[in-house]
Protein backbone atom coordinates (compact mmCIF):
# COMPACT_ATOMS: atom_id res chain seq x y z
CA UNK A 1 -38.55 -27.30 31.51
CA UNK A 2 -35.70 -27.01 33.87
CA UNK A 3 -33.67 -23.41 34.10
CA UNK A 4 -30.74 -25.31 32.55
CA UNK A 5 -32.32 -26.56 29.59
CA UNK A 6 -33.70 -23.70 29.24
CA UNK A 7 -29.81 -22.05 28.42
CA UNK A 8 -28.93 -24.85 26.99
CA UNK A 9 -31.89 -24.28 24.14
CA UNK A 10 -30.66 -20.33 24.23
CA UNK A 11 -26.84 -21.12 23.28
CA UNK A 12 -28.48 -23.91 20.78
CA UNK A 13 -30.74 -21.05 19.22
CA UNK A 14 -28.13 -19.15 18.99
CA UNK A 15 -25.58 -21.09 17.63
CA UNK A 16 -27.84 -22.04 14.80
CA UNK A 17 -28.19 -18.31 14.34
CA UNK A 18 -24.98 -17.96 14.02
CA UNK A 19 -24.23 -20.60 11.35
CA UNK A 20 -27.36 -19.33 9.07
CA UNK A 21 -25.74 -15.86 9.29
CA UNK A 22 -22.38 -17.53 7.90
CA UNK A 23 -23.98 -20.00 5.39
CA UNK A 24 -25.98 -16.26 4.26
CA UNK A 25 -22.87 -14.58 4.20
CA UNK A 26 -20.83 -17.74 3.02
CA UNK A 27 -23.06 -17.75 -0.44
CA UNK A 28 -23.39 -14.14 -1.14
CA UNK A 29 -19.35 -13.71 -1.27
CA UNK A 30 -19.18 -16.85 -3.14
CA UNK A 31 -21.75 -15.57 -5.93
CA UNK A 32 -20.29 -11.87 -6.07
CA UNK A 33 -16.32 -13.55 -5.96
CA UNK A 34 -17.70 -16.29 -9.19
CA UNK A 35 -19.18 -13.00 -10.95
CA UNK A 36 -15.81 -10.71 -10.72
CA UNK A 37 -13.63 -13.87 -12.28
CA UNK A 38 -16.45 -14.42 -15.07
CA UNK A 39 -16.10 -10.64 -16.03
CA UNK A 40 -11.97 -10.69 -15.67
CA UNK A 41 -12.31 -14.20 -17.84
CA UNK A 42 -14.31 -12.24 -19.93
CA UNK A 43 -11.57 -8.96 -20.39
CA UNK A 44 -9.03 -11.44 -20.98
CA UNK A 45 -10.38 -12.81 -23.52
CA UNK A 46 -11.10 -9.57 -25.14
CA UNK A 47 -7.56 -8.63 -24.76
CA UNK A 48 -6.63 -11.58 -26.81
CA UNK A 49 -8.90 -11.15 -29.36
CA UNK A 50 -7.40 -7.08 -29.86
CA UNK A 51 -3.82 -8.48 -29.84
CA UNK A 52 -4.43 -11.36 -32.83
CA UNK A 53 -6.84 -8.67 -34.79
CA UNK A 54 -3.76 -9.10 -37.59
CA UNK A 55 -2.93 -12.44 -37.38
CA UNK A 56 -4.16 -15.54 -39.97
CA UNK A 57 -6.77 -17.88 -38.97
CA UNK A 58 -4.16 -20.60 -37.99
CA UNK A 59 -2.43 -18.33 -36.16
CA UNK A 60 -5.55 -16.81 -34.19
CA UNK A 61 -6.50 -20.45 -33.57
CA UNK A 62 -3.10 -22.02 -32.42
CA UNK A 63 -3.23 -18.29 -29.86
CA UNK A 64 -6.76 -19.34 -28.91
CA UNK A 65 -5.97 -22.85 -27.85
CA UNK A 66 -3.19 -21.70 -25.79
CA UNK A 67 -5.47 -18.81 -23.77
CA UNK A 68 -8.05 -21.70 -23.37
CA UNK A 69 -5.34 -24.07 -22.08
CA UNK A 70 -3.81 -21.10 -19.51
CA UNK A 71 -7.00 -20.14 -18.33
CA UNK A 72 -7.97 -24.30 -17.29
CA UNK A 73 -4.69 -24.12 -15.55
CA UNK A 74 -5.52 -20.89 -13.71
CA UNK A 75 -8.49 -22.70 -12.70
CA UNK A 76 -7.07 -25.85 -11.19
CA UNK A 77 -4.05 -23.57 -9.84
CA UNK A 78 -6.98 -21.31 -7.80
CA UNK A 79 -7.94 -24.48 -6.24
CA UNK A 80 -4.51 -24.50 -4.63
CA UNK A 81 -4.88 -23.59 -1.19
CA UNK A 82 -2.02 -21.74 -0.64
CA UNK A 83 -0.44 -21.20 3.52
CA UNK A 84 3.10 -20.23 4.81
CA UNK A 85 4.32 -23.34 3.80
CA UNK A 86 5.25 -22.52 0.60
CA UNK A 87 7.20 -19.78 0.81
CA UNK A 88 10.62 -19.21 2.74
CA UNK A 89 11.56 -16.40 4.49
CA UNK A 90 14.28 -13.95 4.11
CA UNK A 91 13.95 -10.75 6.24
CA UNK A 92 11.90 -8.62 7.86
CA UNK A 93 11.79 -5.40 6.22
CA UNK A 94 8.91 -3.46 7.26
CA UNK A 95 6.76 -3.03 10.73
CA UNK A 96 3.40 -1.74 11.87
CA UNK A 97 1.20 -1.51 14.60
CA UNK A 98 -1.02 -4.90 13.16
CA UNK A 99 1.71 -6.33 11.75
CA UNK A 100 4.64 -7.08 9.57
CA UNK A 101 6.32 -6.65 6.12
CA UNK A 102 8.92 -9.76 5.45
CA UNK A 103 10.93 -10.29 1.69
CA UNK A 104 9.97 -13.71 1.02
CA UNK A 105 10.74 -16.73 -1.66
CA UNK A 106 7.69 -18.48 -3.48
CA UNK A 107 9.35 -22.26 -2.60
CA UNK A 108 8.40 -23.71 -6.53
CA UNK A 109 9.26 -21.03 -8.20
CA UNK A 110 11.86 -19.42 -6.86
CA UNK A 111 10.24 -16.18 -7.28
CA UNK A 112 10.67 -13.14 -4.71
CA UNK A 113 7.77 -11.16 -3.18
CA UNK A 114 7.28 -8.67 -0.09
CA UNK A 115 4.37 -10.36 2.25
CA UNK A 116 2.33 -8.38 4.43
CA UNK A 117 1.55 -10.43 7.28
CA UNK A 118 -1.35 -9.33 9.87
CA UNK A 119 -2.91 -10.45 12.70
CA UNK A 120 -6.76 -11.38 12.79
CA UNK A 121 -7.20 -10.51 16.56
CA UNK A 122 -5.29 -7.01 16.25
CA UNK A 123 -7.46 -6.26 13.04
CA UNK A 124 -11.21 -6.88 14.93
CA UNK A 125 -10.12 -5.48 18.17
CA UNK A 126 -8.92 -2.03 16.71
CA UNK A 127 -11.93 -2.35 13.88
CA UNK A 128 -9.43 -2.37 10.97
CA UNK A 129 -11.12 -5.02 9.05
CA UNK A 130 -12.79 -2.27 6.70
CA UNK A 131 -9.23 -1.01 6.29
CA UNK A 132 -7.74 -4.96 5.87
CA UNK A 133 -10.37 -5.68 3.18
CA UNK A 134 -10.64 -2.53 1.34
CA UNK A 135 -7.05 -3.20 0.26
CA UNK A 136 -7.19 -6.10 -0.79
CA UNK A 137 -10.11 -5.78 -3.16
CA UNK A 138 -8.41 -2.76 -4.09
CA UNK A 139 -5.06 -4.27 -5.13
CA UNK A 140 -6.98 -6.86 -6.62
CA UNK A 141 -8.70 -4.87 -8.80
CA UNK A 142 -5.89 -2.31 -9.81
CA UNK A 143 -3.46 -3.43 -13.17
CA UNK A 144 -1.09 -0.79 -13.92
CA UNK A 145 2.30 0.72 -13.92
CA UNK A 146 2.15 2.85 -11.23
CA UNK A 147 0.38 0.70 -8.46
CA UNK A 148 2.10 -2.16 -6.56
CA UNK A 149 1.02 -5.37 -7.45
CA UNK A 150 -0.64 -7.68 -5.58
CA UNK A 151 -0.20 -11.68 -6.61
CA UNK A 152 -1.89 -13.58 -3.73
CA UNK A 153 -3.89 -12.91 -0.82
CA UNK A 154 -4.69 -16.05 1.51
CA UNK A 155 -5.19 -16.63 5.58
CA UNK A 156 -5.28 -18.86 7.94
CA UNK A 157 -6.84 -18.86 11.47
CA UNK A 158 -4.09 -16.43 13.50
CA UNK A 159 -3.29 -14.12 10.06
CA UNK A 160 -3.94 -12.70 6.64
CA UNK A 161 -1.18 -12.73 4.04
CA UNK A 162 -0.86 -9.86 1.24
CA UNK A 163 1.49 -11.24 -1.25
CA UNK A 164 3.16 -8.36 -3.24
CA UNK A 165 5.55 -7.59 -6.29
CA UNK A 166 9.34 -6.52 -4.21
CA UNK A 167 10.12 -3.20 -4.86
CA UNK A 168 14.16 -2.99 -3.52
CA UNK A 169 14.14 0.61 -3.67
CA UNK A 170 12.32 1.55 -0.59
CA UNK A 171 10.24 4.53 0.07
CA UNK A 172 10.44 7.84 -0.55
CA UNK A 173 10.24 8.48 3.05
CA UNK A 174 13.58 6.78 3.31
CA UNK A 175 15.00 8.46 0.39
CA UNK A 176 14.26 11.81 2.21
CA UNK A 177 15.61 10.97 5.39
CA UNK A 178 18.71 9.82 3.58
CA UNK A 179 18.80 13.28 1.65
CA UNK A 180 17.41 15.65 3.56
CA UNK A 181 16.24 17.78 0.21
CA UNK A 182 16.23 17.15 -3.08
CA UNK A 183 16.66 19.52 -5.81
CA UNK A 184 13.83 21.34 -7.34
CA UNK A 185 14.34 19.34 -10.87
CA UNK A 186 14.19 16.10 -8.77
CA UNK A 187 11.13 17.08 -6.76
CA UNK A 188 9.73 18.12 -10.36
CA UNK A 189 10.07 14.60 -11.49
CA UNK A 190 8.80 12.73 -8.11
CA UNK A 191 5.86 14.27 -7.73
CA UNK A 192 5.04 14.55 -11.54
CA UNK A 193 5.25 10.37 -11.31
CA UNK A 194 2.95 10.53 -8.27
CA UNK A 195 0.32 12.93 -9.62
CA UNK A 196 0.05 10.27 -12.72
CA UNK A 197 -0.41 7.48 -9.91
CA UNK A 198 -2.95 9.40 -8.03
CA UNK A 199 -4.89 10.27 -11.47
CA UNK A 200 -4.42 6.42 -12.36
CA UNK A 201 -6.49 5.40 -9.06
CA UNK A 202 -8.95 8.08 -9.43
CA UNK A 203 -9.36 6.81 -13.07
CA UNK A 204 -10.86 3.96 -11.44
CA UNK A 205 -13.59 5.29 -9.14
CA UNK A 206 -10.54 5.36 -5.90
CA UNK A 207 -10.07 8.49 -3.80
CA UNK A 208 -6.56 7.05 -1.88
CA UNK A 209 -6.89 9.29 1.27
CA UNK A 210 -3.59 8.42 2.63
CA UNK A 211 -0.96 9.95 0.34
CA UNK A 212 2.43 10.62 2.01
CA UNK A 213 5.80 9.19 1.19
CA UNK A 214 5.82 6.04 2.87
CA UNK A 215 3.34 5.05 0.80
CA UNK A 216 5.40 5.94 -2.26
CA UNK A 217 7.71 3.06 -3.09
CA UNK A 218 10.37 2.85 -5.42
CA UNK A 219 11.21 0.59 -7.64
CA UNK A 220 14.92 -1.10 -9.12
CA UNK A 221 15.19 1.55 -11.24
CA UNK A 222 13.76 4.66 -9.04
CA UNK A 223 10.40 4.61 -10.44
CA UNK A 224 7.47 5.35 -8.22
CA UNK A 225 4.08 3.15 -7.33
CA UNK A 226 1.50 3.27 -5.06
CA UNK A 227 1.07 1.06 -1.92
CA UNK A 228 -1.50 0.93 0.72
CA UNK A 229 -5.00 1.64 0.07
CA UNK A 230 -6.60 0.63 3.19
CA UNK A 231 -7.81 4.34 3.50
CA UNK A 232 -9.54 4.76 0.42
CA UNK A 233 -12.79 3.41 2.13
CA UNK A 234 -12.17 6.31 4.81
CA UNK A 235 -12.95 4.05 7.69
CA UNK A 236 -9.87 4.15 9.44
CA UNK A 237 -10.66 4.61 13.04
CA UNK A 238 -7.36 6.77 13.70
CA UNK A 239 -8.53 9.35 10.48
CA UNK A 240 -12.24 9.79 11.69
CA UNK A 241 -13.31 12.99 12.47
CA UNK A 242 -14.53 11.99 16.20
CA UNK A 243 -10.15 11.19 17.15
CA UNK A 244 -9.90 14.62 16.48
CA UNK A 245 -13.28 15.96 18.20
CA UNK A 246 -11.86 16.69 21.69
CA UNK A 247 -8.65 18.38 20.15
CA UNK A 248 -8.67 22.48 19.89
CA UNK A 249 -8.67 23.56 16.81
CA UNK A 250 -7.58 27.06 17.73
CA UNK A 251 -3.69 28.35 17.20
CA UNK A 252 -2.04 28.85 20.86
CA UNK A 253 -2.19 32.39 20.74
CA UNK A 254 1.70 33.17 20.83
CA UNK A 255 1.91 30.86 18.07
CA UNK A 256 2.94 34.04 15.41
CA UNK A 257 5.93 35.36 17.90
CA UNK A 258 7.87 31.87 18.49
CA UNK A 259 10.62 31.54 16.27
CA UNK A 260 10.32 29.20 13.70
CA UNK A 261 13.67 27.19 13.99
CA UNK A 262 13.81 25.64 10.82
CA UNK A 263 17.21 23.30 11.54
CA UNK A 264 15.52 22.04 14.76
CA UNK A 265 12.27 21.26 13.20
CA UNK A 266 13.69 19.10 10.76
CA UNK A 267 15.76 17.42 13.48
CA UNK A 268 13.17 16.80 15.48
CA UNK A 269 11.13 15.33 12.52
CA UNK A 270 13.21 12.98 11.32
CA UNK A 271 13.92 11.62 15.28
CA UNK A 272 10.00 10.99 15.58
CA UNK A 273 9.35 10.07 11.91
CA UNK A 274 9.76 6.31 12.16
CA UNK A 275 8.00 6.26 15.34
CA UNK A 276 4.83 7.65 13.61
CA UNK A 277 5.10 5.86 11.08
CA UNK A 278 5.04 2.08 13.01
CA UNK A 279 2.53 3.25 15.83
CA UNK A 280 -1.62 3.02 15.04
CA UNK A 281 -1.66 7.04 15.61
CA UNK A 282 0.10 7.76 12.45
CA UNK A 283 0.52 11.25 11.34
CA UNK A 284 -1.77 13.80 10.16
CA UNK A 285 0.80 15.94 8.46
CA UNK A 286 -0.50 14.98 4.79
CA UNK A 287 -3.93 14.58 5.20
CA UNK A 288 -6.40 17.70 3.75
CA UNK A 289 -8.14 19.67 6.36
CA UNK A 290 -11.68 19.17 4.57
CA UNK A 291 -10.65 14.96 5.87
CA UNK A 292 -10.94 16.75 9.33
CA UNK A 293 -13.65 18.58 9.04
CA UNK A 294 -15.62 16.09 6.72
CA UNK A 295 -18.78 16.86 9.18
CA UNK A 296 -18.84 20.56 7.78
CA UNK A 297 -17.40 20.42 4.49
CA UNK A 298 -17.10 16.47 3.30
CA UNK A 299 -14.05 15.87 0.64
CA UNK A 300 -13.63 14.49 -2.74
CA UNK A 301 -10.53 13.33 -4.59
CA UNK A 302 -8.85 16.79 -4.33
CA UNK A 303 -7.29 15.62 -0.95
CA UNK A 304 -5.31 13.99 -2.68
CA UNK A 305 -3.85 16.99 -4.46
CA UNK A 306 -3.17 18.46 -1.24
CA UNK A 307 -1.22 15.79 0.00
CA UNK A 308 0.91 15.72 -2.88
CA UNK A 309 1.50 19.46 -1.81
CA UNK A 310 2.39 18.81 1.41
CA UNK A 311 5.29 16.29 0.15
CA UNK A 312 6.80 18.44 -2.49
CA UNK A 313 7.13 21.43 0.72
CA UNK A 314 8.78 18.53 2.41
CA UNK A 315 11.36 17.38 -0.76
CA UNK A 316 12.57 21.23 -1.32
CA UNK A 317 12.42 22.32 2.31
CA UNK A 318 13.31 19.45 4.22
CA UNK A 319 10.18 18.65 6.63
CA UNK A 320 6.24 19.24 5.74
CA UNK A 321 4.40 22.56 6.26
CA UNK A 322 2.41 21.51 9.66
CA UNK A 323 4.74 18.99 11.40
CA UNK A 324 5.16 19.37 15.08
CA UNK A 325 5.83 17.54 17.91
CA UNK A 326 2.43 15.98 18.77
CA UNK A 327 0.09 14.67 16.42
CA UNK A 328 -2.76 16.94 18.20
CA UNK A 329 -0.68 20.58 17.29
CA UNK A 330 -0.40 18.88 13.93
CA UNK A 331 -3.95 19.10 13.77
CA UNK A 332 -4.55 22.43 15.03
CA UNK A 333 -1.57 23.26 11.87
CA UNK A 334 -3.24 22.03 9.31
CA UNK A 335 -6.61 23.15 9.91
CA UNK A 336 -5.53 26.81 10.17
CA UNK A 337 -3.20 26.82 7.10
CA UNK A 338 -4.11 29.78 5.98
CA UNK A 339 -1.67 31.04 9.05
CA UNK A 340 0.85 28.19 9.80
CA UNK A 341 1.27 27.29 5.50
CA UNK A 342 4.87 29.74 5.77
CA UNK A 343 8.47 28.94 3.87
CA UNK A 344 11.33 29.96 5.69
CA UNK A 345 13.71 32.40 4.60
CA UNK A 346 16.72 30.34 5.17
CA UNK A 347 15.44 27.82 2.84
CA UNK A 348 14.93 29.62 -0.42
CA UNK A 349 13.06 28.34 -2.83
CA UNK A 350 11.61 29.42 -6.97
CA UNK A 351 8.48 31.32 -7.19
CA UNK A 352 6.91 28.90 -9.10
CA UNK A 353 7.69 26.22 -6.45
CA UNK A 354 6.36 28.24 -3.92
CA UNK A 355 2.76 29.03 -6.38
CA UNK A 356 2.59 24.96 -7.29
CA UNK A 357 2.59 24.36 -3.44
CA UNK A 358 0.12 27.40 -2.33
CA UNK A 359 -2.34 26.06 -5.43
CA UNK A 360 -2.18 22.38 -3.95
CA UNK A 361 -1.93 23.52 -0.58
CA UNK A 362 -5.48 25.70 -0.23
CA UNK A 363 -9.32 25.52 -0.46
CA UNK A 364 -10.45 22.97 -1.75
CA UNK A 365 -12.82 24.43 -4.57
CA UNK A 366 -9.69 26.30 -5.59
CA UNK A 367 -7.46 23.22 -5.37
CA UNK A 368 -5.08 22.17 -8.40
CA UNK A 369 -6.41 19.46 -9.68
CA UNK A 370 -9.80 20.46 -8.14
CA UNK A 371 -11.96 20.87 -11.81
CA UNK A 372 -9.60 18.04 -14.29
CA UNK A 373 -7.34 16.69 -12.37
CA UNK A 374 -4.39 15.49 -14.26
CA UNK A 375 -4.96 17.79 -16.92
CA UNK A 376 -4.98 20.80 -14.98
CA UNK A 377 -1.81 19.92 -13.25
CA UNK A 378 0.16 19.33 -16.45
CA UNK A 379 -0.61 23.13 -17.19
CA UNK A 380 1.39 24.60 -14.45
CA UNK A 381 4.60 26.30 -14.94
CA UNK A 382 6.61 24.49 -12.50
CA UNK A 383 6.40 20.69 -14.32
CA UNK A 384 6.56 22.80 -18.03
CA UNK A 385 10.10 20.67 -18.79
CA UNK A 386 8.14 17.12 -17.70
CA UNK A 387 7.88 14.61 -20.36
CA UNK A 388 4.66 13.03 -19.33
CA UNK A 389 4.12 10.35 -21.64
CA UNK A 390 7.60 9.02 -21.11
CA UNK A 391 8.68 9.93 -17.74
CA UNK A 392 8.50 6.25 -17.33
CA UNK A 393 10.70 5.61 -19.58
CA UNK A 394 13.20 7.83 -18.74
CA UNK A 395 16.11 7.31 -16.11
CA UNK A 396 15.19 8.62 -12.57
CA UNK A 397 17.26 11.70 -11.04
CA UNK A 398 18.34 9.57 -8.11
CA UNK A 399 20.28 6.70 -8.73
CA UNK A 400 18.87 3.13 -6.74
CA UNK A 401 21.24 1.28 -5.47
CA UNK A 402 19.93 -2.22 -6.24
CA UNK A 403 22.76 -5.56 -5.72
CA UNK A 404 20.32 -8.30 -6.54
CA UNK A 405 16.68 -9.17 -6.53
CA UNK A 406 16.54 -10.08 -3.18
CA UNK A 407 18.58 -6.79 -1.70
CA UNK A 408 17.30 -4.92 1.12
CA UNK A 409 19.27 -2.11 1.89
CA UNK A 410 17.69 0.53 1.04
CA UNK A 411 14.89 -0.98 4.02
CA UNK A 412 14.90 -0.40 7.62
CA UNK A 413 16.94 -3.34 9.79
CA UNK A 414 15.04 -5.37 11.88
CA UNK A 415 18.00 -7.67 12.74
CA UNK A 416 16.44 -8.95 15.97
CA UNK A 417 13.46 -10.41 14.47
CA UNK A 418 12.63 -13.83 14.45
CA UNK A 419 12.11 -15.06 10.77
CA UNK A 420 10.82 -18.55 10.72
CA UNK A 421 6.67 -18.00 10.48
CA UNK A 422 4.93 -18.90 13.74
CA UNK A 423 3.38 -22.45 13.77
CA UNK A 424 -0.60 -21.93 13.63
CA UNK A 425 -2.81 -24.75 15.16
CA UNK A 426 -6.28 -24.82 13.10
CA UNK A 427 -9.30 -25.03 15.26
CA UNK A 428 -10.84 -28.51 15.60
CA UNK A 429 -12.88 -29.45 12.83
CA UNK A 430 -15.79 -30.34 15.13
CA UNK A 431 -15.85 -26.96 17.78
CA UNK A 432 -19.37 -25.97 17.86
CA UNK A 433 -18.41 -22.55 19.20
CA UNK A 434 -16.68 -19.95 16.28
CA UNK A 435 -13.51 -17.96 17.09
CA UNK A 436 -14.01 -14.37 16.62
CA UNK A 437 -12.01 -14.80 13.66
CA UNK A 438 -14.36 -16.96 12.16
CA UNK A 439 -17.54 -14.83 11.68
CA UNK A 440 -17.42 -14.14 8.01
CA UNK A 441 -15.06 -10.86 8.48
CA UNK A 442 -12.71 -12.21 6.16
CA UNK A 443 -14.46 -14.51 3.90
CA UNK A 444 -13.13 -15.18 -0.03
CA UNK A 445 -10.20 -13.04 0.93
CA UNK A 446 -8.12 -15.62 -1.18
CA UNK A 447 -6.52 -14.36 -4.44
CA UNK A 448 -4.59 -15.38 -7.32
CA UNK A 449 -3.37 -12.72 -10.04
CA UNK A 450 -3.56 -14.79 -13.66
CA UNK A 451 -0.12 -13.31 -14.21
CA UNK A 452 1.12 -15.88 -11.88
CA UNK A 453 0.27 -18.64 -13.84
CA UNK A 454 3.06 -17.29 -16.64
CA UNK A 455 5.60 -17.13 -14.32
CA UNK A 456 5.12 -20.90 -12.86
CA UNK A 457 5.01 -22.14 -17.10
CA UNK A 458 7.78 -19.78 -16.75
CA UNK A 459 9.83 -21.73 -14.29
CA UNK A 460 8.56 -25.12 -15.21
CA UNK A 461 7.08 -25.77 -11.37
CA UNK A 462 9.68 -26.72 -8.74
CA UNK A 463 13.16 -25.79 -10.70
CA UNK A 464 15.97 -25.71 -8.39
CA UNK A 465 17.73 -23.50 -10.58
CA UNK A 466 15.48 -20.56 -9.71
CA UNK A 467 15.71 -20.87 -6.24
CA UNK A 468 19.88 -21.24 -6.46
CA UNK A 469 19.38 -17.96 -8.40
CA UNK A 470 18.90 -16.39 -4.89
CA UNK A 471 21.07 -18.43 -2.57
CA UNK A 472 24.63 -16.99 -2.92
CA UNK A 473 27.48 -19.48 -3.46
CA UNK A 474 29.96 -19.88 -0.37
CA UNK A 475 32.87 -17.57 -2.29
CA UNK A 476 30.03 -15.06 -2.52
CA UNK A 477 29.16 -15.32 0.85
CA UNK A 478 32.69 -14.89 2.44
CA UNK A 479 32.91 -12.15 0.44
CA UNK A 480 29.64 -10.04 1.59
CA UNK A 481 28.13 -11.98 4.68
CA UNK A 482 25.66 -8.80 4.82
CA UNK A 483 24.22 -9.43 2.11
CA UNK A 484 24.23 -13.31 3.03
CA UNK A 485 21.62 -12.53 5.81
CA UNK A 486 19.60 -10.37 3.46
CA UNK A 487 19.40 -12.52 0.57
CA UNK A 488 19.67 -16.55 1.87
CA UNK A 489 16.75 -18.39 2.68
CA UNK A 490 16.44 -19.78 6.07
């Protein structure tokens, strides 16, 4: 046998490897994906049967007829393959380091949605597919009030596509940069609403990891939910302890005689916030220090807790407890808080503001929230006036200015970006050699929430009345030609 057929039988070997190991993993996800829609078939059904308990036979049988004929259609609709093709659209409102957030119009319906568009290549060369896929089965899996939801997931060869509910009223991060502090009866209510969102994901077996206020959106009416879970798996590459490794963790030691310069911290803060916020280091300014340290002490869901701590110091004083002008004196901050964990005099603030933040802000076996969560946190003296089964209900303190479903002003401008979606050429059907794209990171990431399937009976299919519903007549758009560039479809 000649040295060239002797490679050639190598890259044949291990091509063949390679398409067992996809066919293997190919199956598996199949099999575990066909067993997750039996058992949601399954709760749906049991949900029906709870909601007709009262009704007459004929009535329970006309309901039953109708659940069987929604749930064939939710069938033949998941055999949809959904791409970019059917949706138009609108406006960039969000950017990351893998990435981009754009407001977008479902082209049949009419409806409106915030996609999450990322890029395959970025997402296996930075080994963020853990953090990719964990959010997706997460937001696939979570169905409540106080978690965004997710009504699609698809991809094609170049990206995956999150498609989410639109929530106009930005994040909280926004909202504080707009106000620099909020009151203390307005921070009461915020974080009250996010301490019921954290509980709700804990409720179901999550630990969220990543709890700051850009990942506290806001809806029409100034509500909060959840977004981005990609940390809950804690396999974030820029979180691991190792990032952190080389950093000192020791105090520079004129740390306690430098002034503290509260009006130039926040300054500075809000100049570099953004800029965290869209690069892949982040910020560690809400993260616990057992996260850190997860080597010496490991963590459970009280980190949480102490992120929520961290934000309600940063809604009464104006900037969070550790924040600094590097990411790496962050660090060193937050992992000595027993010494940097200070409230300035020139910012006063209650005593029991000051007690709820040092009992969310400390060890974590002495943590709020630490031994029953929710519970424990409903007994402090600071949220005493909260109304927690109907905070929900109630009006929020801050007003959200909301001009339409489509409205994106309370969202960062990215007037310079390019909105049509970038054409993406499918590999040839034949190529005997797989794109790294192709391996089986992403298989079955397709999704379809069965909510969906109400809202296309809802609009009848392609209605051209829903989608005028969003495209603003000419008098409307002489009038307001900003909102014309948020709100038409290109």
């Amino acid at each position: 046998m000649t040295a060239s057929g002797s490679a050639n039988n190598g890259e044949i070997s291990q091509y063949i490897r390679d398409k067992a190991n996809r066919t293997r993993l190919a199956i598996e996800s199949y099999y575990a994906q066909t067993m997750l829609q039996c058992a949601d078939r399954d709760n749906r059904a049991a949900r029906l049967e709870k909601q007709i308990a009262g009704c007459s036979d004929s009535e329970k049988e006309e309901k039953r007829k109708t659940h069987a004929s929604k749930e064939t259609d939710f069938l033949r609709m998941r055999r949809t393959k959904l791409s970019v093709a059917d949706f138009q659209s609108l406006k960039v409102i969000g950017r990351g380091a893998f990435g981009e957030v754009r407001l977008v119009q479902k082209v049949d319906t009419g409806n409106i949605y915030a996609m999450k568009i990322l890029r395959k290549a970025d997402m296996i060369e930075k080994e963020q597919t853990a953090h990719v896929r964990a959010e997706r089965d997460i937001l696939s899996e979570a169905d409540c009030e106080w978690v965004v939801t997710m009504y699609f997931s698809f991809q094609d060869h170049i990206n995956l596509y999150l498609v989410m509910e639109f929530l106009p009223g930005g994040d909280m991060m926004t909202l504080l940069i707009k106000r620099d502090t909020l009151t203390e009866e307005e921070t009461m209510f915020y974080i009250a609403e996010a301490a019921l969102a954290i509980q709700a994901i804990h409720n179901i077996g999550f630990i969220h990891r990543d709890i700051k206020p850009d990942n506290l959106l806001l809806d029409a009416k100034g509500h909060i939910k959840l977004s981005d879970f990609g940390l809950c798996t804690g396999l974030k590459k820029i979180h691991r302890t190792e990032l952190y490794r080389n950093w000192p963790s020791q105090l520079p030691s004129d740390f306690v005689s430098k002034p503290f310069e509260s009006k130039r911290k926040a300054e500075t803060w809000k100049k570099n916030r953004r800029a965290f916020a869209y690069s892949t280091v982040g910020t560690p300014d809400y993260i616990a220090p057992e996260v850190f340290l997860i080597e010496k002490l490991g963590y459970t869901k009280t980190c949480d807790w102490w992120s929520l701590g961290v934000i309600m110091y940063e809604m009464l004083i104006g900037y969070p407890p550790f924040c600094s002008e590097t990411p790496q004196e962050t660090y060193r901050k937050v992992v000595n808080w027993q010494q940097t964990l200070v409230f300035p005099p020139e910012m006063p603030i209650s005593v029991d503001a000051k007690a709820t933040i040092r009992r969310f802000c400390c060890d974590h076996d002495k943590r709020m929230g630490h031994s029953n969560g929710l519970e424990e946190i409903k007994q402090c003296p600071f949220f005493r006036r909260v109304d927690w089964d109907r905070i929900r209900e109630l009006p929020a303190p801050i007003r959200i200015e909301v001009r339409g479903i489509a409205d994106t002003s309370n969202f960062d401008d990215f007037s310079d970006a390019d909105l049509s979606f970038p054409e993406v050429k499918e590999p040839p059907s034949g190529a005997t050699n797989f794109a790294p794209t192709d391996r089986g990171e992403f298989l079955d990431y397709t999704f379809k929430r069965f909510q969906c399937l109400t809202q296309i009976m809802r609009y009848g299919g392609t209605n051209p009345t829903a989608q005028q519903a969003f495209m603003p007549s000419q008098q409307q758009q002489n009038a307001n030609p900003k909102s014309v560039q948020q709100a038409t479809p290109i």
